[in-house]
N, C-alpha and C. Protein backbone atom coordinates (compact mmCIF):
# COMPACT_ATOMS: atom_id res chain seq x y z
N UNK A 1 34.60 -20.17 -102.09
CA UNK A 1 35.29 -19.22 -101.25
C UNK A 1 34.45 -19.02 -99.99
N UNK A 2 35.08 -19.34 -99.04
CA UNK A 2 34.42 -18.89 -97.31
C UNK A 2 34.13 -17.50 -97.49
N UNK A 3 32.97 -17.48 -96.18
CA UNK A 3 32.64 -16.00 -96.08
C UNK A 3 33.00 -15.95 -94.47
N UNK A 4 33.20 -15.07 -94.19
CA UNK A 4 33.21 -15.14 -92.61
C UNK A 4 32.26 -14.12 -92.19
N UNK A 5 31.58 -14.47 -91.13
CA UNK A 5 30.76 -13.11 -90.65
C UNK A 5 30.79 -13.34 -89.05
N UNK A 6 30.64 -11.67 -88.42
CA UNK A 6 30.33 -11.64 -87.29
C UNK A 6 29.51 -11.03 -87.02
N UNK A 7 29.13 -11.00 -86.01
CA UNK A 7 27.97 -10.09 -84.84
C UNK A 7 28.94 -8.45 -84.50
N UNK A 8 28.03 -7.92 -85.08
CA UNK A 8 27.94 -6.52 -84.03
C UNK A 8 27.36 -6.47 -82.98
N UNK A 9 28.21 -5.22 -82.33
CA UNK A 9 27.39 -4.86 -81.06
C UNK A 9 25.83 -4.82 -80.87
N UNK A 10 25.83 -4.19 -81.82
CA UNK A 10 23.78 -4.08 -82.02
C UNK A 10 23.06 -5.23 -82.53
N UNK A 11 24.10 -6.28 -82.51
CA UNK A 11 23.13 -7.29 -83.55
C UNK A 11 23.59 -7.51 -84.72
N UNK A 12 23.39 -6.38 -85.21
CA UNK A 12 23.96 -6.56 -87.23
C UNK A 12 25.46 -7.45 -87.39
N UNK A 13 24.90 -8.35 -88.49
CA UNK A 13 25.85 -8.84 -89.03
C UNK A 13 27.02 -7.87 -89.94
N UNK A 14 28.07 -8.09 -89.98
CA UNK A 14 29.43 -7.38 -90.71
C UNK A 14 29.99 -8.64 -91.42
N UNK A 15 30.49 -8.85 -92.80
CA UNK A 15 31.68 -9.33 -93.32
C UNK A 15 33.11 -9.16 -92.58
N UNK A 16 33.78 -10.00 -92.70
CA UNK A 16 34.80 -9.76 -92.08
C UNK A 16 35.40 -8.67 -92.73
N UNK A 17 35.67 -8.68 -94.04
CA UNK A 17 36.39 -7.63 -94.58
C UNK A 17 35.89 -6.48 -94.79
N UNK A 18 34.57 -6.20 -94.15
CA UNK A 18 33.96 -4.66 -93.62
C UNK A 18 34.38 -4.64 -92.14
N UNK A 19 35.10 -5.36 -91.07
CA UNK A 19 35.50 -5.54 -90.12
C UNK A 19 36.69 -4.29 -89.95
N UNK A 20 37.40 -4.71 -90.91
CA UNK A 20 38.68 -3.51 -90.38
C UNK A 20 38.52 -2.21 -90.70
N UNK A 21 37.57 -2.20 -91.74
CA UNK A 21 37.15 -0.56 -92.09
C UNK A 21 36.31 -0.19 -91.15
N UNK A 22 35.22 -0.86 -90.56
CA UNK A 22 34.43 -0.34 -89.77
C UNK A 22 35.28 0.07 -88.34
N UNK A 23 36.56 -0.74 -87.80
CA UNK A 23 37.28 -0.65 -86.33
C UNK A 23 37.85 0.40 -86.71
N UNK A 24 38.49 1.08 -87.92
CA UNK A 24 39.22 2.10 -87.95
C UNK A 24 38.40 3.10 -87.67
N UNK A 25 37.32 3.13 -88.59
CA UNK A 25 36.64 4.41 -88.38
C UNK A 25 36.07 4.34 -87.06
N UNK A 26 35.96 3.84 -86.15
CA UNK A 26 35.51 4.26 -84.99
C UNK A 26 36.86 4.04 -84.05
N UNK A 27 37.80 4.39 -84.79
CA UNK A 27 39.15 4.40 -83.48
C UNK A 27 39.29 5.82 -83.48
N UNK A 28 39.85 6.51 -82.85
CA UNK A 28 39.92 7.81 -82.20
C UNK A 28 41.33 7.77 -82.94
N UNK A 29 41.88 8.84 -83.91
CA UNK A 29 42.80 9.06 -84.05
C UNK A 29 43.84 9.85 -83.29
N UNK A 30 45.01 9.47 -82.98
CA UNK A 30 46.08 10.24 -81.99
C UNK A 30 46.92 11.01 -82.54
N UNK A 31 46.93 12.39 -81.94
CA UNK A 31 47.77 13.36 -82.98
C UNK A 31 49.32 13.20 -81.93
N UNK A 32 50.48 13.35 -82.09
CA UNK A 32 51.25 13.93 -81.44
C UNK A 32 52.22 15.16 -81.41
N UNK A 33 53.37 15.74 -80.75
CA UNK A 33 53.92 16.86 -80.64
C UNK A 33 54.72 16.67 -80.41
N UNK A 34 55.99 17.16 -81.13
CA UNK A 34 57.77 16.56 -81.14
C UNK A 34 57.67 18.17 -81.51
N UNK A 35 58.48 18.72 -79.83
CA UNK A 35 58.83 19.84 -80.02
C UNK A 35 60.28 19.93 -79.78
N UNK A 36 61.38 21.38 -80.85
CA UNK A 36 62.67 21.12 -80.31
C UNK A 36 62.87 22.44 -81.21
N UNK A 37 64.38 22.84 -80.82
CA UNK A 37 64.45 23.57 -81.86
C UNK A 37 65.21 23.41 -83.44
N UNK A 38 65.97 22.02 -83.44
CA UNK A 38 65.96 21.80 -84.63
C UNK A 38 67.23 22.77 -85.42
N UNK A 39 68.24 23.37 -84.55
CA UNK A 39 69.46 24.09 -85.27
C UNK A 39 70.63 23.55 -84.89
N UNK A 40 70.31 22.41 -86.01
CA UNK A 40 69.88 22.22 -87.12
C UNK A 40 69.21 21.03 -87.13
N UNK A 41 68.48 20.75 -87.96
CA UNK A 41 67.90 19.32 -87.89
C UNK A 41 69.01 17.88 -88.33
N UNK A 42 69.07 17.38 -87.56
CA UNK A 42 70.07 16.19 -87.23
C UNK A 42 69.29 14.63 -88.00
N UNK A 43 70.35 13.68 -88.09
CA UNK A 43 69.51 12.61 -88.51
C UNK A 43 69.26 11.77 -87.37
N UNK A 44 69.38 12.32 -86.12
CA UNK A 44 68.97 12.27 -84.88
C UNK A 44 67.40 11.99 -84.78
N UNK A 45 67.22 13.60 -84.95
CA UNK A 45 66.07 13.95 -85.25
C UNK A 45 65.44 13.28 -85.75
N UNK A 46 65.56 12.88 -86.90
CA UNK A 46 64.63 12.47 -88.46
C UNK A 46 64.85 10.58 -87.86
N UNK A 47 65.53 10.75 -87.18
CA UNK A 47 65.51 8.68 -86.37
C UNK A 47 64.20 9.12 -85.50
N UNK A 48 64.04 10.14 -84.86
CA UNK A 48 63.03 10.50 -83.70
C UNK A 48 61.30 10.54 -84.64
N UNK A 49 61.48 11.01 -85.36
CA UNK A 49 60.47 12.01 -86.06
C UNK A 49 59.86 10.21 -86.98
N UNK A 50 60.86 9.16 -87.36
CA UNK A 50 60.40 8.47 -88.15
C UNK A 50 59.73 6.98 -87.08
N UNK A 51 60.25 7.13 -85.72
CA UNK A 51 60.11 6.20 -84.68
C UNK A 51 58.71 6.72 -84.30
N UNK A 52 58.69 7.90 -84.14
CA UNK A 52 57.43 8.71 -83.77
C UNK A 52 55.82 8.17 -84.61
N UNK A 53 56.55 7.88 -86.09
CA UNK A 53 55.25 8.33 -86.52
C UNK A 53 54.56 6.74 -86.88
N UNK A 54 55.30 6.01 -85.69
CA UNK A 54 54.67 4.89 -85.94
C UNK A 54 53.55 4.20 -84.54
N UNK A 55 53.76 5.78 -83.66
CA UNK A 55 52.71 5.90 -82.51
C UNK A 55 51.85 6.55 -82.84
N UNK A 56 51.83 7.30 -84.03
CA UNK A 56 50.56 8.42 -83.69
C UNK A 56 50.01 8.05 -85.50
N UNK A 57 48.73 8.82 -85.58
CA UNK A 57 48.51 9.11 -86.85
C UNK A 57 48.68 10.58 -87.63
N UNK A 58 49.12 11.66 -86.54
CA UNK A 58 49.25 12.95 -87.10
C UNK A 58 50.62 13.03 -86.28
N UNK A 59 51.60 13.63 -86.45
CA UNK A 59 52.65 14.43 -85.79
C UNK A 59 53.02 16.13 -86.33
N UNK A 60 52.85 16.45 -85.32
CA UNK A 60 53.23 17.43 -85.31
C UNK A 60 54.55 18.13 -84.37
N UNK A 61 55.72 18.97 -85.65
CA UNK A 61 57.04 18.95 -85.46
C UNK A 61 56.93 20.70 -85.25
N UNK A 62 57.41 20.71 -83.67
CA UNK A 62 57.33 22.07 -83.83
C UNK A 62 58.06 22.61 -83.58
N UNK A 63 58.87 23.44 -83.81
CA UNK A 63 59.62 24.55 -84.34
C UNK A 63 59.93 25.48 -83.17
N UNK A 64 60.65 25.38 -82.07
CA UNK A 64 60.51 26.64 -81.08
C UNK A 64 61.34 27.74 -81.47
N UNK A 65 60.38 29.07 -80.83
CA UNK A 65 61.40 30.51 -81.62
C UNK A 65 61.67 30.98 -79.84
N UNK A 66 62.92 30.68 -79.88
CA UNK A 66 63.05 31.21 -78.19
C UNK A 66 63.43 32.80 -78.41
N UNK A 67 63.26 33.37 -77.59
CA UNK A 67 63.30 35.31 -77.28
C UNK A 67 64.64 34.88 -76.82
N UNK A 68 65.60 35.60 -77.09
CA UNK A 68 66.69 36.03 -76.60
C UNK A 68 67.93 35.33 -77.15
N UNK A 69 67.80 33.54 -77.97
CA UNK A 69 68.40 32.80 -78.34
C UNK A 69 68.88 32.85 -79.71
N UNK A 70 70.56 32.94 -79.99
CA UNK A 70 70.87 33.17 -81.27
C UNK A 70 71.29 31.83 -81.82
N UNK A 71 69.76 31.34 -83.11
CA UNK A 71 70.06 30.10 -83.72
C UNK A 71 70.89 30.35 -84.67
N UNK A 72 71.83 29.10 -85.06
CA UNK A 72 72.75 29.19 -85.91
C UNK A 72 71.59 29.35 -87.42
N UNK A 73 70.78 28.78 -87.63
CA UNK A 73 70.02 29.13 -88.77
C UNK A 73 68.64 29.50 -88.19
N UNK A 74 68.01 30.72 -89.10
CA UNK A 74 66.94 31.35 -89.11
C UNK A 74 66.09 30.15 -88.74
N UNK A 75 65.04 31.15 -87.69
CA UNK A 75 63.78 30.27 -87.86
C UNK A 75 62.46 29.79 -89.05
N UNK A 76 62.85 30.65 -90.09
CA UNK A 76 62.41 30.20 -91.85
C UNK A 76 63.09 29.22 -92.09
N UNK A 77 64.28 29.01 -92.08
CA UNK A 77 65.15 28.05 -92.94
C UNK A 77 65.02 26.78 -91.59
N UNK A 78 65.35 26.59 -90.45
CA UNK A 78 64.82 25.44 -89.56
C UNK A 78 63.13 24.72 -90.26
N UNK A 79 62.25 25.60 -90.11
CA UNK A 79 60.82 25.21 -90.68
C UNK A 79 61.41 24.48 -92.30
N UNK A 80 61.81 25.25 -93.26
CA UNK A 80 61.91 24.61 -94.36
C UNK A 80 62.10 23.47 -94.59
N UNK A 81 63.70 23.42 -93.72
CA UNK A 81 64.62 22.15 -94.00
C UNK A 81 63.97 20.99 -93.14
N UNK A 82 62.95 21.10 -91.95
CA UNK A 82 62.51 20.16 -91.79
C UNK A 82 61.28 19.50 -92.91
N UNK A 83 60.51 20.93 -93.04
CA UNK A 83 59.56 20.55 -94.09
C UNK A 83 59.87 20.00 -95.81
N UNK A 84 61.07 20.13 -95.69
CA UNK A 84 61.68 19.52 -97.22
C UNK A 84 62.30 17.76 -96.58
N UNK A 85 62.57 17.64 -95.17
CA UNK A 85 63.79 16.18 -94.79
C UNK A 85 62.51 15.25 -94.46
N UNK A 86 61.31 15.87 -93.85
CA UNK A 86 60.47 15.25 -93.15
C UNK A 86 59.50 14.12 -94.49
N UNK A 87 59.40 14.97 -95.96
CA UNK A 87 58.46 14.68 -96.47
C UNK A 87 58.45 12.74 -96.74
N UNK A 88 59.73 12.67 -97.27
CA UNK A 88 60.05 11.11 -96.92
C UNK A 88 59.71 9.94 -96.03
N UNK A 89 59.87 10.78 -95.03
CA UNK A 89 59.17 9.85 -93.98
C UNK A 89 57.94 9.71 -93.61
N UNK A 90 57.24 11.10 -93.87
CA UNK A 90 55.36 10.65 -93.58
C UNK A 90 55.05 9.81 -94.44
N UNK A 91 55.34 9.84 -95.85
CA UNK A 91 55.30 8.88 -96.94
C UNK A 91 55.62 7.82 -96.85
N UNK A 92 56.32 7.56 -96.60
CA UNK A 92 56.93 6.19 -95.99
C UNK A 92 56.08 5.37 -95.32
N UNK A 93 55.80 6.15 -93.95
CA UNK A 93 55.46 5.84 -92.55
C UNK A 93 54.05 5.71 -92.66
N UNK A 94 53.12 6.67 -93.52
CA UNK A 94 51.30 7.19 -93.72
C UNK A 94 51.11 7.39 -92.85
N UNK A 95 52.17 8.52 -92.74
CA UNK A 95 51.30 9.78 -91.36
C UNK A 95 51.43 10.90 -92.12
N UNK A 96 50.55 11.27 -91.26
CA UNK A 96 50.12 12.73 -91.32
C UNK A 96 51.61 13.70 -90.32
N UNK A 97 52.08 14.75 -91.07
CA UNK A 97 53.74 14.88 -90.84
C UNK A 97 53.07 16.49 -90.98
N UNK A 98 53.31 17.31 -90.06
CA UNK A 98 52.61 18.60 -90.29
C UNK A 98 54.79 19.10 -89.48
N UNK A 99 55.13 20.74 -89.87
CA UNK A 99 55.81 21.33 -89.03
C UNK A 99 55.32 22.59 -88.93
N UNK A 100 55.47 23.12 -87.57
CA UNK A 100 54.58 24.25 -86.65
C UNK A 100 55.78 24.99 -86.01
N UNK A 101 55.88 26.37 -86.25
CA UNK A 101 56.39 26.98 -85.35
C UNK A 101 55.76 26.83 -83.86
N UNK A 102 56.54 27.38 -82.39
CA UNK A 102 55.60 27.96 -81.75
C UNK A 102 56.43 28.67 -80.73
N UNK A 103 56.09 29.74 -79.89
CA UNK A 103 57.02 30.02 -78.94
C UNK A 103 56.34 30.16 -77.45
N UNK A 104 57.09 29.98 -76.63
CA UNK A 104 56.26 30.27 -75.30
C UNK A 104 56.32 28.54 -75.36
N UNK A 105 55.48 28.34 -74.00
CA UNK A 105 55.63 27.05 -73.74
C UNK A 105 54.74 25.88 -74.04
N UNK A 106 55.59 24.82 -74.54
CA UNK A 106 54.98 23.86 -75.49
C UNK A 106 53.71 23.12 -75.34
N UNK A 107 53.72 22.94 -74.05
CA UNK A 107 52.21 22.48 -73.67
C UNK A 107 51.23 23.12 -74.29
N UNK A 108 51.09 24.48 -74.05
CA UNK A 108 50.01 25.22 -74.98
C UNK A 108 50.21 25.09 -76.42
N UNK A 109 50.93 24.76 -76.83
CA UNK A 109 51.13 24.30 -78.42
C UNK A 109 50.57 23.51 -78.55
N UNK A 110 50.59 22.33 -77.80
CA UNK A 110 50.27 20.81 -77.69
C UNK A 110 48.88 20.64 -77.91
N UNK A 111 48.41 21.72 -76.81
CA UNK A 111 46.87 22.18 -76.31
C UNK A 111 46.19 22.13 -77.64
N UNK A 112 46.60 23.26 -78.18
CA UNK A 112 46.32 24.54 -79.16
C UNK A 112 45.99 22.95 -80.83
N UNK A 113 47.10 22.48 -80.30
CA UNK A 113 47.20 21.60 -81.81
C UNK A 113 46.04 20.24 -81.96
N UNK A 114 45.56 20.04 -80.08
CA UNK A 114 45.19 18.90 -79.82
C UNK A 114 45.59 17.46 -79.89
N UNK A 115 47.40 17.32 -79.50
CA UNK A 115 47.89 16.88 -79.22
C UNK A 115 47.67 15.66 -78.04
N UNK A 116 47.76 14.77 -77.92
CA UNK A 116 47.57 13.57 -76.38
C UNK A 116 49.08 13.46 -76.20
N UNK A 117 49.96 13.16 -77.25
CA UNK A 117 51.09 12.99 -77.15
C UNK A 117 52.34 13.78 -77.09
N UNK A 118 53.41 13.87 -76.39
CA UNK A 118 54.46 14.58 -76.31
C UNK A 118 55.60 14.05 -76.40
N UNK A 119 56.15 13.53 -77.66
CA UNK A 119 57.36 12.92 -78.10
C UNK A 119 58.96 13.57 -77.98
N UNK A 120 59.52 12.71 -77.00
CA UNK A 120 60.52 12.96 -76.69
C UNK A 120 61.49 12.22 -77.16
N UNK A 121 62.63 12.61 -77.79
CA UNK A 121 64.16 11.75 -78.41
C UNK A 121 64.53 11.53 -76.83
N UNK A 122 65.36 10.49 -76.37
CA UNK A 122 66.15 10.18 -75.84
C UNK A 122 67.40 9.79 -76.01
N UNK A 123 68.76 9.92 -75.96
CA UNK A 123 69.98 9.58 -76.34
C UNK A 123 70.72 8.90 -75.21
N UNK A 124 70.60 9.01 -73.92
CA UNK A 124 71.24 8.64 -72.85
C UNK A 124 70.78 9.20 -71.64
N UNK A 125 70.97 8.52 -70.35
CA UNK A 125 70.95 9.14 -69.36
C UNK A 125 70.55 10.23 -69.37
N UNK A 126 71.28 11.34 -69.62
CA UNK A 126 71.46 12.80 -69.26
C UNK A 126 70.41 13.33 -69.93
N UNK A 127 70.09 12.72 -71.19
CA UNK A 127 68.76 12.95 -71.37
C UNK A 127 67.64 12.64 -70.65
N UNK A 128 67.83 11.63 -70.22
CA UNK A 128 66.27 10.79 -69.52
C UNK A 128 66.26 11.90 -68.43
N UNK A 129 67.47 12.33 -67.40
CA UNK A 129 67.08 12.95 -66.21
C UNK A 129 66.82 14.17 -66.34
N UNK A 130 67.02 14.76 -67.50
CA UNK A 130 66.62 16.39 -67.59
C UNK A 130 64.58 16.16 -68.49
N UNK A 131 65.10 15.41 -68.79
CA UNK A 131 63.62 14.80 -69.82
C UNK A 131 62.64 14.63 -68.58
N UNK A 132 62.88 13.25 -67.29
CA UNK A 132 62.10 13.63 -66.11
C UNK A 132 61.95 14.83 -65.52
N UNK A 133 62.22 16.07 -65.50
CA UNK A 133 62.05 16.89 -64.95
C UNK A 133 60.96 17.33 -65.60
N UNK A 134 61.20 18.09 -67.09
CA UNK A 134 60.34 18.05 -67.66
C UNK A 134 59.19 17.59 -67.66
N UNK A 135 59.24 16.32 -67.66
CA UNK A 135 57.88 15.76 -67.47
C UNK A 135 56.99 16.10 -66.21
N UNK A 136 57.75 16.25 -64.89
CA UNK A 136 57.19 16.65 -64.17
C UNK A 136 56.82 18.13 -63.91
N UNK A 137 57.56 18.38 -64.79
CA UNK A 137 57.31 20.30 -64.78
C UNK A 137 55.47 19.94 -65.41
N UNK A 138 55.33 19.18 -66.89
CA UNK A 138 54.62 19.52 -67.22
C UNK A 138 53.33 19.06 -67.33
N UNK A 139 53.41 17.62 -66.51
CA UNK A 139 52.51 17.00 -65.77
C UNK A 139 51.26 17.96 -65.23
N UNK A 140 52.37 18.72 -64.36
CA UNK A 140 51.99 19.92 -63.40
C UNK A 140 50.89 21.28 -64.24
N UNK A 141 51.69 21.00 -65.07
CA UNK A 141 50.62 22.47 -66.04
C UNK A 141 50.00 21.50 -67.11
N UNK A 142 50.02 20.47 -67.44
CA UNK A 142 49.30 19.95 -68.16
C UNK A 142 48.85 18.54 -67.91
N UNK A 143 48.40 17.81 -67.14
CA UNK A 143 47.87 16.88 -66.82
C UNK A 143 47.60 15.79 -67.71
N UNK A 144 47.09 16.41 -69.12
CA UNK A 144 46.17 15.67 -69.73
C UNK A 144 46.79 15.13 -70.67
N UNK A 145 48.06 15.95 -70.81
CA UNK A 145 49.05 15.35 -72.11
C UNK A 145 49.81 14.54 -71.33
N UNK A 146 50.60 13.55 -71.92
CA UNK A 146 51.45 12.28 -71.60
C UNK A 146 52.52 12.01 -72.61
N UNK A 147 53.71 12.63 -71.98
CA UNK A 147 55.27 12.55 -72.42
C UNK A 147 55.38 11.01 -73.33
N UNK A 148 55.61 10.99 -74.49
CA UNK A 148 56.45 9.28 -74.72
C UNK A 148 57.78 9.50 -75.18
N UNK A 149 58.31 8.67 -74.10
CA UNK A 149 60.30 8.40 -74.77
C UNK A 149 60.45 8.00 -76.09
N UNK A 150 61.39 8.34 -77.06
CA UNK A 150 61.48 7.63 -77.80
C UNK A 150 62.71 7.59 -78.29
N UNK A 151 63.28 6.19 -77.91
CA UNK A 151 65.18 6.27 -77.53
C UNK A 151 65.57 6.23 -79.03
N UNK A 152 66.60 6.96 -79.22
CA UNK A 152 67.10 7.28 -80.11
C UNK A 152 67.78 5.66 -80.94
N UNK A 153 67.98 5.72 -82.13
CA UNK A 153 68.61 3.97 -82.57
C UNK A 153 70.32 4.23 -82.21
N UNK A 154 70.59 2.94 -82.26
CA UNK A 154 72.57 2.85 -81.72
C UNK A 154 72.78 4.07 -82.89
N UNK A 155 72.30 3.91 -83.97
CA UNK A 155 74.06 4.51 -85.13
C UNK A 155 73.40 6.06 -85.23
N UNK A 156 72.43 6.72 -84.43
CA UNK A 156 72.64 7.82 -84.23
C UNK A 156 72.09 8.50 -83.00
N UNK A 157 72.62 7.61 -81.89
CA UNK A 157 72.79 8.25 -80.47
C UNK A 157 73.81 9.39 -80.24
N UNK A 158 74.75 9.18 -80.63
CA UNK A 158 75.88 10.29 -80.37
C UNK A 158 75.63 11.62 -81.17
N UNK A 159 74.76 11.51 -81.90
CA UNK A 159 74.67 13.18 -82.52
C UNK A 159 73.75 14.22 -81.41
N UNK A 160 74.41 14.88 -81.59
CA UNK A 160 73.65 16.17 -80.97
C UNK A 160 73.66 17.36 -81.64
N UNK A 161 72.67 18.18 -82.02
CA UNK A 161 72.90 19.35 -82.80
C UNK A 161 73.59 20.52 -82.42
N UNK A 162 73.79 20.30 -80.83
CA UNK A 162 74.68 21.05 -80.21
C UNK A 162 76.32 20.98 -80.43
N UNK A 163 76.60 20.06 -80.63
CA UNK A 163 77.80 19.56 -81.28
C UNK A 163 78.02 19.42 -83.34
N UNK A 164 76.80 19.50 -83.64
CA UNK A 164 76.86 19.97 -84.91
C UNK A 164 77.30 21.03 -84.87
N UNK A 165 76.91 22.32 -84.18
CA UNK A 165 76.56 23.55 -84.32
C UNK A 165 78.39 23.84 -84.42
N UNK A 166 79.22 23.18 -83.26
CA UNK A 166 80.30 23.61 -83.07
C UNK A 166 81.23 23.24 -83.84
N UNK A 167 81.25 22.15 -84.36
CA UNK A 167 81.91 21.48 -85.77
C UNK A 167 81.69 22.48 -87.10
N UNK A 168 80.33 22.57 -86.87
CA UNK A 168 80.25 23.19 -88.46
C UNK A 168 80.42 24.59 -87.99
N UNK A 169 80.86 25.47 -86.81
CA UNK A 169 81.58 26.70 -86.60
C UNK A 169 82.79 26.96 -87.27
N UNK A 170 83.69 25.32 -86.80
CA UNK A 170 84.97 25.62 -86.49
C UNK A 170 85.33 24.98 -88.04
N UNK A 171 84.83 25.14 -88.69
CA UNK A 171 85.11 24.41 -90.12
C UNK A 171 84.80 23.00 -90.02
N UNK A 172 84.17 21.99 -89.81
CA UNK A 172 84.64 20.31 -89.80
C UNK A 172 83.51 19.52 -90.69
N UNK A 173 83.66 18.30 -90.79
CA UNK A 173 82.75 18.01 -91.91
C UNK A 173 81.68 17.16 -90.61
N UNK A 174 80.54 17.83 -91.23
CA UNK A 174 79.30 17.25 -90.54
C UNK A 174 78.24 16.42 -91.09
N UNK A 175 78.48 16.09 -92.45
CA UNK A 175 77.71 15.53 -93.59
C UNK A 175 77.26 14.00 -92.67
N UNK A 176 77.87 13.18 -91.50
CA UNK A 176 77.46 12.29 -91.02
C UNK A 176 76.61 12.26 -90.62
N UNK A 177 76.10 13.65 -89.79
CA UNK A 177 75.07 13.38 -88.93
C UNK A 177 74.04 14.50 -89.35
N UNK A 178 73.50 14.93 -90.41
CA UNK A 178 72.76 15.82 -91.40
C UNK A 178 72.33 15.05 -92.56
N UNK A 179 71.44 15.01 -92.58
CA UNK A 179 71.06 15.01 -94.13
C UNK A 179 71.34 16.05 -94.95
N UNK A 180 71.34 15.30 -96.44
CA UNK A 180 72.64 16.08 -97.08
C UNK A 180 72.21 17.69 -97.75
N UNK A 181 70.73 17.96 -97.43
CA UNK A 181 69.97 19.70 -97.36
C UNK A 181 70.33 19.78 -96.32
N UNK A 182 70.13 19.20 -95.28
CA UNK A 182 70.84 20.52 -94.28
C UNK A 182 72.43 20.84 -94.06
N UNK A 183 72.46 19.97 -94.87
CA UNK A 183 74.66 20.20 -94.99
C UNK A 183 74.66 21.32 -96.16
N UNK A 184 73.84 21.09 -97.31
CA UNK A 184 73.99 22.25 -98.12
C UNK A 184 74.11 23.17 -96.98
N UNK A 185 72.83 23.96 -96.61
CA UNK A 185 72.25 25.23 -95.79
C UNK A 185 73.62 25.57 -94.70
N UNK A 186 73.90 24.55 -94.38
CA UNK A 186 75.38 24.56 -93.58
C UNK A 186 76.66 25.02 -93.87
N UNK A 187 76.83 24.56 -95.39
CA UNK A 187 78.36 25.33 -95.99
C UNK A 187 77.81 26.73 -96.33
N UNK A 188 76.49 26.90 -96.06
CA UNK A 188 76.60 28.21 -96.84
C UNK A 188 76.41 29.47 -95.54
N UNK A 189 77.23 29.08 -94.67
CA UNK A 189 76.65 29.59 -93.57
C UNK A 189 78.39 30.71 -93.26
């Protein structure tokens, strides 16, 4: 059986197969921040959240509690149902899958969490140009963090939770674009 060896920086010899353990541990792990509010969590979302976690090694899903805004579900039950839809996919994916409330503005969340990354769903256009603004809003107050797109897949571009919200008002079946806990939490609404 071959051995392979290389040179370190300092000289010292490494096995190859102490090679990849040694590059990891000296890679800088990247946390990121997928902030939204999540009423309700969409399989939108959970396309976003599972695309995501194949940029970063930590994500963090956070939860906004806006002052003045009436969510169709509590901000307990948003946290839950992500923290019960999400667990699948860090598992899956071997990330680190954390969900965070936060209110006030997300950058300081980002800050606060030590975040580099700021993961954004994209669905179309109208997203990208309100999404550039954003970015430049927060460029501006935050420099150091760096927005990544992350376009939504074809078979669930058209969901929006904004359009959940109004379907599952007016009676209609929304089980397409929900996973099937947050459709429970939904009829019981």
């Amino acid at each position: 059986m071959a051995c392979i060896a290389t040179k370190g920086l300092n000289g010292e010899h490494r096995l190859a197969s102490d090679i990849k353990a040694w590059q990891v541990k000296k890679m800088k792990k990247l946390t990121g921040f997928y902030p939204g509010s999540f009423d309700p969590v969409t399989n939108g979302h959970l396309d976003v959240i599972e695309r995501a976690c194949r940029l970063v090694d930590t994500l963090y899903v956070g939860v906004g509690m806006q002052v003045g805004k009436k969510p169709l579900l509590s901000d307990s039950d948003r946290v839950s149902l992500l923290e019960q839809t999400i667990d699948p996919i860090a598992a899956r994916r071997e990330t680190i899958v954390k969900v965070v409330r936060f209110e006030g503005r997300m950058v300081h969340k980002a800050r606060d969490l030590d975040a580099k990354l700021i993961i954004r769903g994209l669905r179309d256009t109208t997203d990208y140009n309100y999404e550039m603004q954003m970015v430049g809003m927060n460029s501006q107050m935050a420099p150091d963090l760096q927005t990544v797109f992350v376009p939504s897949s074809p078979h669930v571009r058209h969901i929006a939770a904004s359009l959940v919200r109004q379907i599952t008002a007016m009676g209609g079946d929304v089980s397409a674009f929900v996973p099937p806990l947050v459709l429970q939490a939904l009829k019981k609404l």
